[in-house]
PDB file of N, CA and C in Angstrom:
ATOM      1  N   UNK A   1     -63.909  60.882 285.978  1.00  0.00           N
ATOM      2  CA  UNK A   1     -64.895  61.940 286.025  1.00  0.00           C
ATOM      3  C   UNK A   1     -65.211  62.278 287.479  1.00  0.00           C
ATOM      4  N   UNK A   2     -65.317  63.398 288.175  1.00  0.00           N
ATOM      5  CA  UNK A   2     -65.339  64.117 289.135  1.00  0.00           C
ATOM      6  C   UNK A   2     -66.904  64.231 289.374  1.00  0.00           C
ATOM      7  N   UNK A   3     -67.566  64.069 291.151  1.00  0.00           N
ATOM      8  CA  UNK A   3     -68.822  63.968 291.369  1.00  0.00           C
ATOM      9  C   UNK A   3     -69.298  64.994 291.324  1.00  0.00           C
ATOM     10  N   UNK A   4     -70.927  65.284 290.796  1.00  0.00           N
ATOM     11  CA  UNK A   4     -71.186  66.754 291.082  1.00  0.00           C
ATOM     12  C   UNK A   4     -71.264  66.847 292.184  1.00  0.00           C
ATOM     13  N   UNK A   5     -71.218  68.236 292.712  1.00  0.00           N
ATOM     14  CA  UNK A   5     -71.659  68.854 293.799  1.00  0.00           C
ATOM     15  C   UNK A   5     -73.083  68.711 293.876  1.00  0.00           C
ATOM     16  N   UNK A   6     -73.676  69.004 295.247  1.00  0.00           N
ATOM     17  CA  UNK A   6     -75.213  69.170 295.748  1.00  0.00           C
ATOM     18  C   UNK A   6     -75.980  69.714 294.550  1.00  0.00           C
ATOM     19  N   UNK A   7     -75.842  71.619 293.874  1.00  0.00           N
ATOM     20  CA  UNK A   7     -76.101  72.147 293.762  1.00  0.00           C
ATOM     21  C   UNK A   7     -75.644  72.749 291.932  1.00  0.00           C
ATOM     22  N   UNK A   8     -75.148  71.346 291.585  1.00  0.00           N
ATOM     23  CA  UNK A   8     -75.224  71.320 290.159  1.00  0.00           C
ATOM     24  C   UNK A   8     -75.957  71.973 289.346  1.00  0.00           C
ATOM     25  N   UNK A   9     -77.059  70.938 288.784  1.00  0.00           N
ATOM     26  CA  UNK A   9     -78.161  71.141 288.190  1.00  0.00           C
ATOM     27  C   UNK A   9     -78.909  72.654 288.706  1.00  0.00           C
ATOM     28  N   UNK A  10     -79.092  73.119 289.474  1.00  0.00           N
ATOM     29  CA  UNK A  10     -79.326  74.307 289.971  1.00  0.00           C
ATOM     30  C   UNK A  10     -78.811  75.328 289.532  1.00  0.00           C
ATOM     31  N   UNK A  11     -77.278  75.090 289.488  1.00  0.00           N
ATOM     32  CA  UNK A  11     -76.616  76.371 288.763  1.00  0.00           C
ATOM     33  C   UNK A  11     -76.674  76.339 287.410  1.00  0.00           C
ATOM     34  N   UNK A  12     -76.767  75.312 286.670  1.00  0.00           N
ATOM     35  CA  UNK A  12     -76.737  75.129 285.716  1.00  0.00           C
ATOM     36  C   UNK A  12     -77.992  75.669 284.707  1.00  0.00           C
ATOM     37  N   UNK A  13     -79.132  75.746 285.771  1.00  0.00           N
ATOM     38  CA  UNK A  13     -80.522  76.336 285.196  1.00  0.00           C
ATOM     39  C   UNK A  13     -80.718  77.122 285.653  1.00  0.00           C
ATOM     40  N   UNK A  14     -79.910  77.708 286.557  1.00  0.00           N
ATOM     41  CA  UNK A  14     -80.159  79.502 286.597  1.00  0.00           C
ATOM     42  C   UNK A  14     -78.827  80.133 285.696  1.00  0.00           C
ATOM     43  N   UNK A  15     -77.958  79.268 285.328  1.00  0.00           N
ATOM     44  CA  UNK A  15     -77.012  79.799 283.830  1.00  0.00           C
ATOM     45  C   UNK A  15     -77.640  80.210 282.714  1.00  0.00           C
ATOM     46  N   UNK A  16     -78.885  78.962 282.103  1.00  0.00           N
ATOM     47  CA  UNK A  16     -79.607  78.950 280.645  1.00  0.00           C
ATOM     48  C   UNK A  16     -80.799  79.792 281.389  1.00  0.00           C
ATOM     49  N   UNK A  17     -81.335  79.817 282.651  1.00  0.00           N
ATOM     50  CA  UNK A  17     -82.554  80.951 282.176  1.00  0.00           C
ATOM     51  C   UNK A  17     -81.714  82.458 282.086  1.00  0.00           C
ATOM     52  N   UNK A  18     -80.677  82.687 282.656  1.00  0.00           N
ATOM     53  CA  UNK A  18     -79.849  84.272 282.281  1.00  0.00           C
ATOM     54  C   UNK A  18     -79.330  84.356 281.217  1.00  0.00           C
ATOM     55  N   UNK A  19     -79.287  83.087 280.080  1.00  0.00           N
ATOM     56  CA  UNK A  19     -78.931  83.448 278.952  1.00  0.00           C
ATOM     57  C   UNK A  19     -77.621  82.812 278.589  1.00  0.00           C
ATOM     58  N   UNK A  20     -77.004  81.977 279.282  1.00  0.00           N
ATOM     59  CA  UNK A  20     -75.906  81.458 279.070  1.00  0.00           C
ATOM     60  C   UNK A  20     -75.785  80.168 278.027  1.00  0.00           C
ATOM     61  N   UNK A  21     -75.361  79.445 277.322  1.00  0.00           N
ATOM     62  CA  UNK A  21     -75.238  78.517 276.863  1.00  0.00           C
ATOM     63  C   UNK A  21     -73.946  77.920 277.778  1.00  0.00           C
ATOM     64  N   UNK A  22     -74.528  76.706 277.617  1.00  0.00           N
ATOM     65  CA  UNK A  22     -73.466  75.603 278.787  1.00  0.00           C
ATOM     66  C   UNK A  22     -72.727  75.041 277.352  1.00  0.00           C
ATOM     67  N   UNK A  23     -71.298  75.287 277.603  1.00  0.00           N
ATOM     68  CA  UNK A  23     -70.412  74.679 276.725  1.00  0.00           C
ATOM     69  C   UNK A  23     -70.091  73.037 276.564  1.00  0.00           C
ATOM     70  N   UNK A  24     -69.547  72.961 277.941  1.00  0.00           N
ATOM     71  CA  UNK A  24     -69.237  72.004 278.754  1.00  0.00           C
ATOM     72  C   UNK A  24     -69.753  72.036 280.076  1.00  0.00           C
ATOM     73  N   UNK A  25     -69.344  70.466 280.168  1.00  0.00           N
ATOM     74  CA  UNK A  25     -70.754  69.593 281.757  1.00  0.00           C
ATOM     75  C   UNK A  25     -70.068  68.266 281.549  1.00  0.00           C
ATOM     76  N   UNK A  26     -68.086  68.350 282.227  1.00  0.00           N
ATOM     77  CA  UNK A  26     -67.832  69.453 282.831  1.00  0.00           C
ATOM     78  C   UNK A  26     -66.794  69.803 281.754  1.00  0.00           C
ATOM     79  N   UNK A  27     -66.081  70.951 282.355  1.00  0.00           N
ATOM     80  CA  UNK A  27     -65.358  71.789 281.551  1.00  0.00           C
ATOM     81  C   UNK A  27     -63.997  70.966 281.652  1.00  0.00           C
ATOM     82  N   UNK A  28     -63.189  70.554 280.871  1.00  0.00           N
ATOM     83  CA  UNK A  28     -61.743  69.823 280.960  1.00  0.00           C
ATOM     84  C   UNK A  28     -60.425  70.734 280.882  1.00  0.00           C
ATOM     85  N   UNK A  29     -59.430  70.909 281.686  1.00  0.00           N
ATOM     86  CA  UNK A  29     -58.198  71.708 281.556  1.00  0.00           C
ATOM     87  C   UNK A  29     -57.024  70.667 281.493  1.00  0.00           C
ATOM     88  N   UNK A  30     -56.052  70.601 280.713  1.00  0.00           N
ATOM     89  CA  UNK A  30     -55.249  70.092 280.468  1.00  0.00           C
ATOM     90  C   UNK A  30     -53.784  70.718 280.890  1.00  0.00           C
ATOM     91  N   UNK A  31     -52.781  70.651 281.719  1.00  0.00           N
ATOM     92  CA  UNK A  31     -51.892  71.383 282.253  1.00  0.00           C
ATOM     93  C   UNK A  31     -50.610  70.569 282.223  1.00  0.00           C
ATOM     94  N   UNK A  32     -49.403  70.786 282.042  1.00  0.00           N
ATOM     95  CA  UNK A  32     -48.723  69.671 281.674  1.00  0.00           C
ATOM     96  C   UNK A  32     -48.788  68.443 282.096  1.00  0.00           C
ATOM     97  N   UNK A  33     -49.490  67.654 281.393  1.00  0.00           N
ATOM     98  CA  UNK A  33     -50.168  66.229 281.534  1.00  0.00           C
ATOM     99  C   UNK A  33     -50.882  65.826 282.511  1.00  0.00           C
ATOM    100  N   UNK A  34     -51.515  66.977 283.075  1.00  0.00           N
ATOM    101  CA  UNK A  34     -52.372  66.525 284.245  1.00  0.00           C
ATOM    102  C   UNK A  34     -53.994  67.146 283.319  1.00  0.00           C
ATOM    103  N   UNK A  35     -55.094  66.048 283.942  1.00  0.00           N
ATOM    104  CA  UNK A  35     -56.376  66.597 283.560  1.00  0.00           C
ATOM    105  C   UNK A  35     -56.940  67.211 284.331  1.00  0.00           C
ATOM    106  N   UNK A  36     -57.616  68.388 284.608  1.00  0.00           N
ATOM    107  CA  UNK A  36     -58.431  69.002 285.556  1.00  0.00           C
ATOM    108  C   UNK A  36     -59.946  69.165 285.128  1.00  0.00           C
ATOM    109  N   UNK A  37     -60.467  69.306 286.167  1.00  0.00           N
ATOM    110  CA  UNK A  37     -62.047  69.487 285.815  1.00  0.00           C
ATOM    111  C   UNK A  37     -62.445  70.519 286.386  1.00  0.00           C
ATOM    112  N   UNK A  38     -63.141  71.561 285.620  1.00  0.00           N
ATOM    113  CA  UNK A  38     -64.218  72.177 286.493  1.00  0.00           C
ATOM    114  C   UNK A  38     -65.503  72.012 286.318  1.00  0.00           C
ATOM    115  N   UNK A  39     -66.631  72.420 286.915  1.00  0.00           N
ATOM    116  CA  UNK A  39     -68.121  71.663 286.978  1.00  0.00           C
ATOM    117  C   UNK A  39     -68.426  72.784 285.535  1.00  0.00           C
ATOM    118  N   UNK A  40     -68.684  73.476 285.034  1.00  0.00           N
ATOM    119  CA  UNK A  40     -69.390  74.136 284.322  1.00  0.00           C
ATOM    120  C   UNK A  40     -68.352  74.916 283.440  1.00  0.00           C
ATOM    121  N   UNK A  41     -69.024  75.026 281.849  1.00  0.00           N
ATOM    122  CA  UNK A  41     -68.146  76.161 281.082  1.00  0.00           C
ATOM    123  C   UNK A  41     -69.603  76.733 280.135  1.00  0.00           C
ATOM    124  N   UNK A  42     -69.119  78.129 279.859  1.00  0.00           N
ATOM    125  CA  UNK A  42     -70.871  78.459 279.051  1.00  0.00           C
ATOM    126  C   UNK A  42     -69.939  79.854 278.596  1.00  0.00           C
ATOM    127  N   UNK A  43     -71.190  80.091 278.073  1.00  0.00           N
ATOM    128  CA  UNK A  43     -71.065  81.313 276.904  1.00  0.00           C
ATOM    129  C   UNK A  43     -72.193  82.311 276.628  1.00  0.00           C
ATOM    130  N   UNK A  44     -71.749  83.314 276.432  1.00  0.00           N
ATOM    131  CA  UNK A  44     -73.598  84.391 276.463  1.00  0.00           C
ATOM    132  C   UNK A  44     -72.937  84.920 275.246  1.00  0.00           C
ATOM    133  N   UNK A  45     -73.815  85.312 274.689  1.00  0.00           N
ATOM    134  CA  UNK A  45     -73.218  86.353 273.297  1.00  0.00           C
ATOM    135  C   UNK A  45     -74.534  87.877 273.301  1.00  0.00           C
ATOM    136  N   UNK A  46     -73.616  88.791 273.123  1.00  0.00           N
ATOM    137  CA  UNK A  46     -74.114  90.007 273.764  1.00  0.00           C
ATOM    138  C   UNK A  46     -74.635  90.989 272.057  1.00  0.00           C
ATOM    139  N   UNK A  47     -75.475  90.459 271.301  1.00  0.00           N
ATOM    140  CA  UNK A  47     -75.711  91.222 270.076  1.00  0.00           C
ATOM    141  C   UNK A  47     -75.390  92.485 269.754  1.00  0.00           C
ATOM    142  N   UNK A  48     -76.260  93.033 271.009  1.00  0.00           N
ATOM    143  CA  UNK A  48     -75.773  95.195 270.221  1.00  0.00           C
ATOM    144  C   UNK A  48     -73.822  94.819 270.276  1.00  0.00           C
ATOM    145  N   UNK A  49     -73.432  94.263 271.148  1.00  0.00           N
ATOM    146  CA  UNK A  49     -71.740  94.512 271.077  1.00  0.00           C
ATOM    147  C   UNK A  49     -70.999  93.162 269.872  1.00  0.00           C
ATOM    148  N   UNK A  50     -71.899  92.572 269.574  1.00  0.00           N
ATOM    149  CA  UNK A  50     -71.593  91.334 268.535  1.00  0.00           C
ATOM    150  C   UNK A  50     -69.789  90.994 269.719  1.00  0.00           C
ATOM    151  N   UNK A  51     -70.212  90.706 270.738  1.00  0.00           N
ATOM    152  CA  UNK A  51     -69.278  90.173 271.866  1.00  0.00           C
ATOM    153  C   UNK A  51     -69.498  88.745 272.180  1.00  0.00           C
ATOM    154  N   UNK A  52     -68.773  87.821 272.761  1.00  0.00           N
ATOM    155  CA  UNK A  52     -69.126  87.028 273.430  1.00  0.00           C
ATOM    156  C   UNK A  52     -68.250  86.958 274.652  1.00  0.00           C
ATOM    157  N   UNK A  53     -68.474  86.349 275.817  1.00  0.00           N
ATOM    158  CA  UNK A  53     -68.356  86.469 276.897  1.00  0.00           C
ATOM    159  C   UNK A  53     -68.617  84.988 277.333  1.00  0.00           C
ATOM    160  N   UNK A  54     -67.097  83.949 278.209  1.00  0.00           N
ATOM    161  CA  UNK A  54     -66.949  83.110 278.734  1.00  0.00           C
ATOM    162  C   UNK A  54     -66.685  82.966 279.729  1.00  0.00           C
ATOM    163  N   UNK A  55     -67.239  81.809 280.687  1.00  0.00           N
ATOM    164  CA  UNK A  55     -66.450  81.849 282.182  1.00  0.00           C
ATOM    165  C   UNK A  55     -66.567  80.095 282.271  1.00  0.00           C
ATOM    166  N   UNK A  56     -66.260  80.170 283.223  1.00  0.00           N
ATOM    167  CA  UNK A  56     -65.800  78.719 283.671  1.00  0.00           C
ATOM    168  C   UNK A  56     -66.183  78.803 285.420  1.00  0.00           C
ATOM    169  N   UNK A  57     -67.006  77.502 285.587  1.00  0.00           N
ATOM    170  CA  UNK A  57     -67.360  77.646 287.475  1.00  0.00           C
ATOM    171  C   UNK A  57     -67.448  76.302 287.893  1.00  0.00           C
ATOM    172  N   UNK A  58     -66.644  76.557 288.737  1.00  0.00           N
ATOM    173  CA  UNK A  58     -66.293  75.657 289.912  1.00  0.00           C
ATOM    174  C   UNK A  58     -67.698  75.463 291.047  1.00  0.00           C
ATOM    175  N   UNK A  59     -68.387  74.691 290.804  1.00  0.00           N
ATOM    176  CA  UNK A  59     -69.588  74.819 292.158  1.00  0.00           C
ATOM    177  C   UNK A  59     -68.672  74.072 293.132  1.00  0.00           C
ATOM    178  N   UNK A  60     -69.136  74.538 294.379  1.00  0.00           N
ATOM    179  CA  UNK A  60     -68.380  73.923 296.002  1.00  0.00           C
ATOM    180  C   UNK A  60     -69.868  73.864 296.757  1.00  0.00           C
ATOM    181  N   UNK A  61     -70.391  73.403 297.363  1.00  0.00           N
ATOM    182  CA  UNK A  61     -70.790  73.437 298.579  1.00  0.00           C
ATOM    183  C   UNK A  61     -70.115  72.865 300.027  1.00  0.00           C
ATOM    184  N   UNK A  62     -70.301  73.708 301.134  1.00  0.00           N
ATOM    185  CA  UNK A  62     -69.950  73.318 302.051  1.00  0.00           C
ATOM    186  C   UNK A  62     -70.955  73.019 303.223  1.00  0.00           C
ATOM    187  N   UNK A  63     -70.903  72.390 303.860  1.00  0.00           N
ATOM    188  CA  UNK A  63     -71.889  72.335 305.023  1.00  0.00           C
ATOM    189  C   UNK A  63     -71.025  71.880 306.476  1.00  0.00           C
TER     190      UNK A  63
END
């Protein structure tokens, strides 16, 4: 399992107050037999368009 970044939890609660549901924490990619991680996966679902809408985020900080 991969460390969070600084600024985790932060993104993560400005995801659910815009409406996102967090899927995954973290998100897992599987590529021929390698595991990858990214920090975040979520989901918004958009009613008048009965849509949903996914992304996947990588947090970085640099200093």
């Amino acid at each position: 399992m991969p460390q969070y970044d600084l600024y985790h939890n932060q993104v993560k609660n400005a995801l659910t107050k815009d409406g996102w549901v967090i899927t995954d924490d973290p998100f897992i990619l599987e590529y021929k037999g390698l595991r990858l991680y990214a920090d975040l996966g979520a989901e918004k679902l958009f009613a008048a368009q009965k849509m949903q809408q996914k992304i996947v985020i990588e947090i970085k900080v640099f200093n």
